[in-house]
Protein backbone atom coordinates (compact mmCIF):
# COMPACT_ATOMS: atom_id res chain seq x y z
CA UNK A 1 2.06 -16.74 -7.67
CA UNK A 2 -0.92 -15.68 -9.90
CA UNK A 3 -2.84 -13.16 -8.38
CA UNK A 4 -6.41 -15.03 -8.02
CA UNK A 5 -4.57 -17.70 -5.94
CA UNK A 6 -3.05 -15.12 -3.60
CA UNK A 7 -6.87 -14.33 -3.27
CA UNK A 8 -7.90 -17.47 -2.01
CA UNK A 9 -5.09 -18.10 0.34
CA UNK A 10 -5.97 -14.83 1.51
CA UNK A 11 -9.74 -15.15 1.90
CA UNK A 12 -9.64 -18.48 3.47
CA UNK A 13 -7.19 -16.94 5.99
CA UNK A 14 -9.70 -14.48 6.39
CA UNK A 15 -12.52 -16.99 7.17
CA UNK A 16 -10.46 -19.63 9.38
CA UNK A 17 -10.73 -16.55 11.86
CA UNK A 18 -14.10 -15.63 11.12
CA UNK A 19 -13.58 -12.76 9.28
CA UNK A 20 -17.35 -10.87 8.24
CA UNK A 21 -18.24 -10.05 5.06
CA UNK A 22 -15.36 -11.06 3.44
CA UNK A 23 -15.73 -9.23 -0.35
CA UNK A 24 -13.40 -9.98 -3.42
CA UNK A 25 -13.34 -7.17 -6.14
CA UNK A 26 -11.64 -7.10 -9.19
CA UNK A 27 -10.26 -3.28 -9.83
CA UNK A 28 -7.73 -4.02 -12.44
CA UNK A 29 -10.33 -2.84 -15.09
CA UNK A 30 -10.53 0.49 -13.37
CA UNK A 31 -7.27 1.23 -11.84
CA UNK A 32 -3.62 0.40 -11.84
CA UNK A 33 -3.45 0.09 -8.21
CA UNK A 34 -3.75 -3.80 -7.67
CA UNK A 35 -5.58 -6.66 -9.88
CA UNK A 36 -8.19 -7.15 -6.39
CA UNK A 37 -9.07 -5.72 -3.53
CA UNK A 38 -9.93 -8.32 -0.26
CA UNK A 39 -12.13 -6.27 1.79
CA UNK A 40 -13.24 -7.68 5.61
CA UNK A 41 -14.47 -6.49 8.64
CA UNK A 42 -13.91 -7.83 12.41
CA UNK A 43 -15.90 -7.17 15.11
CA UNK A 44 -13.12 -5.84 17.47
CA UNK A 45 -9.62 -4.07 17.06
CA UNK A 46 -7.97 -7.71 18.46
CA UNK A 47 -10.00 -9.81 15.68
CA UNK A 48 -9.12 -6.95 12.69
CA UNK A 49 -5.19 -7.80 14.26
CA UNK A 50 -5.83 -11.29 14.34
CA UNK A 51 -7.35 -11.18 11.01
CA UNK A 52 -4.41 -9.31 9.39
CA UNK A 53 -1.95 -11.68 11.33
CA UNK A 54 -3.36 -14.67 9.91
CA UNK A 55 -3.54 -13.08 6.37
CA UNK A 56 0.33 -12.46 6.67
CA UNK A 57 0.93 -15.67 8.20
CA UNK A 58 -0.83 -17.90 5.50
CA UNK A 59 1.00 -16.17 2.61
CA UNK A 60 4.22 -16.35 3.86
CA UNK A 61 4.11 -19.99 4.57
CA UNK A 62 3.88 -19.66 0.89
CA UNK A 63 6.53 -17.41 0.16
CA UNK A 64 5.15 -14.10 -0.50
CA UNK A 65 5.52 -11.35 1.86
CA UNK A 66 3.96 -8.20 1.53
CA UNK A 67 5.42 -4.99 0.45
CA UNK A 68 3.57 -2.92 2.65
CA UNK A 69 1.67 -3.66 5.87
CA UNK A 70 -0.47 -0.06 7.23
CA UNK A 71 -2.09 0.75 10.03
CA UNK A 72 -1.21 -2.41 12.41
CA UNK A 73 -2.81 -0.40 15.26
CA UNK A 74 -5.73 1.21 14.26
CA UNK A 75 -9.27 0.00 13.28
CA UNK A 76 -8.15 -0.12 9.48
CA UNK A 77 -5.20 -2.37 8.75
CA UNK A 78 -3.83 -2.87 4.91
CA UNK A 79 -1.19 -5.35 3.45
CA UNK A 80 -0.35 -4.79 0.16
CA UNK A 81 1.08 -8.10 -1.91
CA UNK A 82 1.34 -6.00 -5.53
CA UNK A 83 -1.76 -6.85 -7.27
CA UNK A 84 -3.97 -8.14 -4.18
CA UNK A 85 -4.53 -5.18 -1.58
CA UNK A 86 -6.05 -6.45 1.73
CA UNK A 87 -7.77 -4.51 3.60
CA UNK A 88 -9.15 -5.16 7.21
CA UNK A 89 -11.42 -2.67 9.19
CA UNK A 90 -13.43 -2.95 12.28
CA UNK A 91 -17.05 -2.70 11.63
CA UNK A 92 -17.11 1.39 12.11
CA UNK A 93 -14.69 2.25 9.95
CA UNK A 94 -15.93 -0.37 7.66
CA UNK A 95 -19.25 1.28 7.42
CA UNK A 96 -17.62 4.80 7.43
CA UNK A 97 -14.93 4.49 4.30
CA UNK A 98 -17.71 2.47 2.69
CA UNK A 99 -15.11 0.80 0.35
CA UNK A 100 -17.20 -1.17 -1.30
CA UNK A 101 -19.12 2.09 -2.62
CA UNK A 102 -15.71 3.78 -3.90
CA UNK A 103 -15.05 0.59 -6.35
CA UNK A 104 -18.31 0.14 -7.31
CA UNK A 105 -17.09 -0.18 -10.71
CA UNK A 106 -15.08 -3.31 -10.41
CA UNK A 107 -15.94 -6.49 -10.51
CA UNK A 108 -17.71 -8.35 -7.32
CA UNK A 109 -16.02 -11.80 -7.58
CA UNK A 110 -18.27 -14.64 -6.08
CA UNK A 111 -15.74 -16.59 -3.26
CA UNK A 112 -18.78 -18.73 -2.28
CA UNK A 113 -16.79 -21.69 -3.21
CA UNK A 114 -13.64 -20.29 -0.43
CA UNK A 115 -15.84 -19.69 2.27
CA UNK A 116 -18.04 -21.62 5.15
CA UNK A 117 -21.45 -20.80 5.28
């Protein structure tokens, strides 16, 4: 599966559970990490859970597991699907890692089009 429809799967699993500020960034320009980075925030450690839950849930209905889940109970959760990196935080650590600031230098994708206003 290309990597920009893993992203959308993955987004609109983030936004079916009300995920804030979901943010797509291409990095694949600037590192050889992953192609994106999916970056949300919920507003409690059971929503971030929920959040990540869903995620995994949506992309294995279609097939693709992740290599790597992190942090399933902390405030900062990551699943790692090769070239899309999710990340999840609660709203502190959100604020605190400030990821959004570290890869400044990709590419914010507009996902207007995946989301409910």
């Amino acid at each position: 599966m290309e990597a920009i429809k893993k992203c959308e799967i993955i987004i609109k699993a983030l936004d079916s559970k009300k995920g804030q500020d979901i943010k797509l960034i291409k990095i694949s320009d600037v590192s050889t990490i992953a192609d994106y980075f999916v970056i949300a925030a919920g507003t409690s450690s059971t929503q971030v859970k929920a959040l990540a839950d869903e995620v995994d849930y949506k992309m294995s209905k279609d097939g693709v597991e992740p290599h790597h889940i992190e942090g399933k109970s902390t405030g900062w959760i990551l699943l790692d699907y090769g070239d899309v990196v999710v990340h999840v935080l609660n709203e502190e650590a959100r604020q605190f890692y400030d990821l959004e600031h570290l890869w400044a230098d990709g590419e914010n994708i507009d996902i207007s089009n995946w989301v409910t206003d």
